[in-house]
C-alpha atoms as a PDB file:
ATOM      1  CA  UNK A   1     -14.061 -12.708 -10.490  1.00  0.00           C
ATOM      2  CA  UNK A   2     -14.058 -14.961  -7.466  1.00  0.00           C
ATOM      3  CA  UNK A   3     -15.800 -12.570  -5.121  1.00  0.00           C
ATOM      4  CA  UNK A   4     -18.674 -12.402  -8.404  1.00  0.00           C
ATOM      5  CA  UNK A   5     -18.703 -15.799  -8.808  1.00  0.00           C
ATOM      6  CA  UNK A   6     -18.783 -16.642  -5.265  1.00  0.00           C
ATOM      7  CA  UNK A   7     -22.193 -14.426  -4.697  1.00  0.00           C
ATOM      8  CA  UNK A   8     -23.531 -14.984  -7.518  1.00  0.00           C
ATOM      9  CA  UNK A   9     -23.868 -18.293  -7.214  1.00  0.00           C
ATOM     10  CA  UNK A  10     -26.125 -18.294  -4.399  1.00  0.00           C
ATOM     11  CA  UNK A  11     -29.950 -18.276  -4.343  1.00  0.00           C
ATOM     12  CA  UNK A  12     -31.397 -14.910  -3.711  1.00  0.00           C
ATOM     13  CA  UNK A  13     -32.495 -15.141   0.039  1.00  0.00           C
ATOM     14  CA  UNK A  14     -30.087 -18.001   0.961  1.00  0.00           C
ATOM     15  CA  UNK A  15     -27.563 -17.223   3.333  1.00  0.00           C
ATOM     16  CA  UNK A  16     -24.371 -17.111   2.361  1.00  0.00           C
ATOM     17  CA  UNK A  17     -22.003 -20.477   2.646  1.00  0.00           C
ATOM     18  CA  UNK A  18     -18.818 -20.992   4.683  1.00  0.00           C
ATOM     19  CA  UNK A  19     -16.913 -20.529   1.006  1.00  0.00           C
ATOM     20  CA  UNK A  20     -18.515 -17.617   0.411  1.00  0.00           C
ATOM     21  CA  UNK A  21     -18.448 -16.038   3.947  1.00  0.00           C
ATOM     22  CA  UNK A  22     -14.186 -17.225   3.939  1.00  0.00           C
ATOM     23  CA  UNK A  23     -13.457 -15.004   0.753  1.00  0.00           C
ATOM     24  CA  UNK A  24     -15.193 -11.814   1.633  1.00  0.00           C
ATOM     25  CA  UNK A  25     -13.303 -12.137   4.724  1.00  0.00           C
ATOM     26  CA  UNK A  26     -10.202 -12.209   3.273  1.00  0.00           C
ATOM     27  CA  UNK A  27     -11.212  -9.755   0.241  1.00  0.00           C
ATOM     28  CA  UNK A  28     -12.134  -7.586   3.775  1.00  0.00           C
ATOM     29  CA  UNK A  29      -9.229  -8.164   5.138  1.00  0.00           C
ATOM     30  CA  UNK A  30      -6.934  -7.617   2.232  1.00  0.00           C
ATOM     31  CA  UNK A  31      -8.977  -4.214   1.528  1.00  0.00           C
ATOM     32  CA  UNK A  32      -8.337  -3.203   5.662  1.00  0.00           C
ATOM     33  CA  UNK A  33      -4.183  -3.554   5.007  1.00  0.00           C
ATOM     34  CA  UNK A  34      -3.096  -4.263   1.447  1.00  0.00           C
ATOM     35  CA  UNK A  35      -5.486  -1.939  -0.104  1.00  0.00           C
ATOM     36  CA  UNK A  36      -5.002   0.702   2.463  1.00  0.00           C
ATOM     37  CA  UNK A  37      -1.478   0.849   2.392  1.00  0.00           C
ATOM     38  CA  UNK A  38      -1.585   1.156  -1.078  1.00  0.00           C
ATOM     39  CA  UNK A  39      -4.174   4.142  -1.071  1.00  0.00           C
ATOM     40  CA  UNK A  40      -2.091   5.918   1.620  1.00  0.00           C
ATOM     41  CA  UNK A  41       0.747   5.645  -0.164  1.00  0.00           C
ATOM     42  CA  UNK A  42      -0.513   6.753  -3.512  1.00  0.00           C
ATOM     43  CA  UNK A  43      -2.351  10.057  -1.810  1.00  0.00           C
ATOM     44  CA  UNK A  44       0.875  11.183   0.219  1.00  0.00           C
ATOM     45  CA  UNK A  45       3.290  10.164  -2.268  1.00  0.00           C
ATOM     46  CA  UNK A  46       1.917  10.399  -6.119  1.00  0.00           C
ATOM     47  CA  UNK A  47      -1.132  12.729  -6.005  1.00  0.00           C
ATOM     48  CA  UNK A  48       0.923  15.856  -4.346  1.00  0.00           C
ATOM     49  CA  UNK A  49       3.335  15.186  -7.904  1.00  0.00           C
ATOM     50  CA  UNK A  50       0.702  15.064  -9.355  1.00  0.00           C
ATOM     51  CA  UNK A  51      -0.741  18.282  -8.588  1.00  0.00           C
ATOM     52  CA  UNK A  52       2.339  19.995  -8.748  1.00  0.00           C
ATOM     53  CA  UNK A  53       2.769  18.807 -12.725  1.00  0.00           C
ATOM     54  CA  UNK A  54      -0.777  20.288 -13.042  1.00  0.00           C
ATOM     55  CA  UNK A  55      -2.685  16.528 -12.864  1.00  0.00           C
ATOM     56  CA  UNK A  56      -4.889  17.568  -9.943  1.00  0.00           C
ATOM     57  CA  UNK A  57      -8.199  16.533 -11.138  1.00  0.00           C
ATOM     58  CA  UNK A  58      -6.826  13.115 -12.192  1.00  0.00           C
ATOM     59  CA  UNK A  59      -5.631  13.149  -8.037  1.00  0.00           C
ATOM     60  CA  UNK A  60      -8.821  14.236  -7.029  1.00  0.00           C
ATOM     61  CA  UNK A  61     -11.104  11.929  -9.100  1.00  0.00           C
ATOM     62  CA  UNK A  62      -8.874   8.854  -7.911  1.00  0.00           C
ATOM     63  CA  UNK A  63      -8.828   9.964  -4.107  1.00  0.00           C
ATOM     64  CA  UNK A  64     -12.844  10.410  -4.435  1.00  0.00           C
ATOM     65  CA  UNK A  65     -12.861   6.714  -5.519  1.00  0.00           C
ATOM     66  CA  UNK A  66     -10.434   5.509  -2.858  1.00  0.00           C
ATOM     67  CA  UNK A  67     -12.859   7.074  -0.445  1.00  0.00           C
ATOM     68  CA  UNK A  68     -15.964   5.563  -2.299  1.00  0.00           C
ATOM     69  CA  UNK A  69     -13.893   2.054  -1.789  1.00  0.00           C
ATOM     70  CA  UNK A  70     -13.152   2.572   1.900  1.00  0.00           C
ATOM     71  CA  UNK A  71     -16.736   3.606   2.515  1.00  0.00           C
ATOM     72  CA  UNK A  72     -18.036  -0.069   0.760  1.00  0.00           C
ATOM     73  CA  UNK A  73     -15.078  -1.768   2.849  1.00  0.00           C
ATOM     74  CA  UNK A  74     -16.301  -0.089   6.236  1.00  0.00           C
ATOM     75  CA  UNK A  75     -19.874  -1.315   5.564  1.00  0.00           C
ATOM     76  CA  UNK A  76     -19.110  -4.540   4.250  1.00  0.00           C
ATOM     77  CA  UNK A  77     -16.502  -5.741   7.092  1.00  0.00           C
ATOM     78  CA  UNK A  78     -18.570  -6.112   9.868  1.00  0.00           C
ATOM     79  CA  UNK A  79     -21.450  -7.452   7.987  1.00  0.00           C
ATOM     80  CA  UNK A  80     -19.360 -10.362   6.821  1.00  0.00           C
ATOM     81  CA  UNK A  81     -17.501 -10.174  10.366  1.00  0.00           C
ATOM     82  CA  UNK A  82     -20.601 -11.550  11.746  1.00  0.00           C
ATOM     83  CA  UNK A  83     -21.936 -13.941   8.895  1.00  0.00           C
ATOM     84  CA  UNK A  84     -22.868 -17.229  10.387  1.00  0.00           C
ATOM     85  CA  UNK A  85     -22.244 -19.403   7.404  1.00  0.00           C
ATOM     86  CA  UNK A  86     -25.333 -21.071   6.532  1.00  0.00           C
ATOM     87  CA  UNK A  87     -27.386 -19.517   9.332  1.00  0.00           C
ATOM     88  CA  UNK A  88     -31.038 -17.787   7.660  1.00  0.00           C
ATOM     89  CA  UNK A  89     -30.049 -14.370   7.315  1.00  0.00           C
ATOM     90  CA  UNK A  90     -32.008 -13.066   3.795  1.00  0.00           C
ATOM     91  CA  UNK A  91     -31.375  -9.575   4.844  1.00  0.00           C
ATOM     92  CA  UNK A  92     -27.855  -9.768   6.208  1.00  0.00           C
ATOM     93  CA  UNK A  93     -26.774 -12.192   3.058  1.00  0.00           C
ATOM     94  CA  UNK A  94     -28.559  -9.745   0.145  1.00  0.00           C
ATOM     95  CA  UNK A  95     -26.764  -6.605   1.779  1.00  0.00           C
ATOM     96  CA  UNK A  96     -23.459  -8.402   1.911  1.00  0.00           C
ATOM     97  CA  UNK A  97     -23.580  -9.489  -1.701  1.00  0.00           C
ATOM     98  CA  UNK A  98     -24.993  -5.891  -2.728  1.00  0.00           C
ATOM     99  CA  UNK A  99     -22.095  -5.013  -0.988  1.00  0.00           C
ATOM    100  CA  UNK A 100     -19.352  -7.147  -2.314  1.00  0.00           C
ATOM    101  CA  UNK A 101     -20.559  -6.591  -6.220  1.00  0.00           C
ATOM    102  CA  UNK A 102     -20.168  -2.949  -5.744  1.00  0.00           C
ATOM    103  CA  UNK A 103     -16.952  -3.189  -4.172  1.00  0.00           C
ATOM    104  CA  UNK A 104     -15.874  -5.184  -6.767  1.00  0.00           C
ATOM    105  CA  UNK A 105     -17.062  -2.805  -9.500  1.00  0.00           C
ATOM    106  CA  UNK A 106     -15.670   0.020  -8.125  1.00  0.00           C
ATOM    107  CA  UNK A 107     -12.120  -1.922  -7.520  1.00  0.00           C
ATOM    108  CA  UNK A 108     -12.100  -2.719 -11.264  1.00  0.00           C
ATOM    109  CA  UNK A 109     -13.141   0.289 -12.363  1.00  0.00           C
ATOM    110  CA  UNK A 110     -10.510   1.966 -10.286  1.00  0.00           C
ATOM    111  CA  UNK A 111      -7.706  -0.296 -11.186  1.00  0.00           C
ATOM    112  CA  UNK A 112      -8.308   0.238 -15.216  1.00  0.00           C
ATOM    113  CA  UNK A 113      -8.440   4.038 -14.497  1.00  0.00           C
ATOM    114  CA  UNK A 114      -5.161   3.601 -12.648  1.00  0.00           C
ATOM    115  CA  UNK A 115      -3.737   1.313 -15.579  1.00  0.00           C
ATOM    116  CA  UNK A 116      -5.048   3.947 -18.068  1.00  0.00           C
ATOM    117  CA  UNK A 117      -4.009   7.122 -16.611  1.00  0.00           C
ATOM    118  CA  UNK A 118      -2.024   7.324 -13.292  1.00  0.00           C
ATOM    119  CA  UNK A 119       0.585   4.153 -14.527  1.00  0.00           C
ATOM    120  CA  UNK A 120       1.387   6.033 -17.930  1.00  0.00           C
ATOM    121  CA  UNK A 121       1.762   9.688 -16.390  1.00  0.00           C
ATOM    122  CA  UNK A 122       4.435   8.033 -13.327  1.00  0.00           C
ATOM    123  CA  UNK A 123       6.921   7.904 -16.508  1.00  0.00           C
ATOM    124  CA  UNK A 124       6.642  11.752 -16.617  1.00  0.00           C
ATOM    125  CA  UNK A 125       6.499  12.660 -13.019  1.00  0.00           C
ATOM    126  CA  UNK A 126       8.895  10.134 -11.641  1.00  0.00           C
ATOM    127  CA  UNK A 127      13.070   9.886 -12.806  1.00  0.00           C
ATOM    128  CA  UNK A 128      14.752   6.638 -11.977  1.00  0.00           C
ATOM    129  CA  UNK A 129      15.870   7.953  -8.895  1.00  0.00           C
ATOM    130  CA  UNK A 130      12.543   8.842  -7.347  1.00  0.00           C
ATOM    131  CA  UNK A 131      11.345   5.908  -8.692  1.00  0.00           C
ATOM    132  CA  UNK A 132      13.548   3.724  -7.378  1.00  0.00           C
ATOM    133  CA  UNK A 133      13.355   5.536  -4.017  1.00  0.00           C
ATOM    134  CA  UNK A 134       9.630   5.224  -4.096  1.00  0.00           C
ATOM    135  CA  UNK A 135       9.704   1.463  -5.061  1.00  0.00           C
ATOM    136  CA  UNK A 136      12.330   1.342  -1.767  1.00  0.00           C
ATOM    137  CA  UNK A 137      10.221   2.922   0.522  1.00  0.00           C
ATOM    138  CA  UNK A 138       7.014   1.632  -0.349  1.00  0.00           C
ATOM    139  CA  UNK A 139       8.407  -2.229  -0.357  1.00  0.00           C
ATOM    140  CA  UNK A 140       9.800  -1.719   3.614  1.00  0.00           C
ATOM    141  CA  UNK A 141       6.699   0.311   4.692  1.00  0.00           C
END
């Protein structure tokens, strides 16, 4: 909601300000390591169980939109790597905004999917001891 407010807010054709410029850097940044880890960890940990208990198109639609996500991230990044705040940039600002509302609709959009269908099927393909173990391993990675 910040990242929507945040671009939203500004004129079509103004460049983007330092506040603006300071989250999508860190909304960047979170998305290079955060978000990362947690996609990595979700495709080599829960979407082989997943196929294996026969939930492979679930798997596959989610990894397609952690791909879609990463591609957003790798073209947003340096755009907003290089933002002068305030600096005349219509082009440079527009694209980075295009770019932040998608990744934020596709993050949303992901993350109820995930709430709706991956959360609920973990109490089928995980016991407590594989949960646990997960939980374990994914909190000292």
């Amino acid at each position: 909601e910040r990242v929507e407010q945040s671009v939203q807010r500004i004129p079509s054709g103004a460049a983007l300000d330092a506040d603006s410029v300071r989250l999508l850097r860190s909304l960047c940044d979170h998305a290079a390591h955060d978000l990362a880890r947690h996609f990595t960890f979700e495709e080599l940990e829960l979407f082989p169980r997943m196929i294996e208990a026969g939930e492979g198109d679930l798997a596959e639609l989610l990894g397609e939109e952690h791909a879609a996500i990463r591609a957003v991230v790798s073209e947003l990044s340096p755009l907003v790597a290089a933002a002068n705040p305030g600096t005349p940039d219509a082009e440079g600002s527009a694209r980075s905004r295009r770019l932040a509302l998608e990744l934020v609709e596709r993050l949303l959009a992901h993350i109820d999917k995930e709430e709706l269908s991956l959360v609920p099927l973990l109490d089928d393909l995980l016991d407590d001891d594989a949960d646990r173990a997960l939980a374990l391993g994914y909190a000292s990675s």
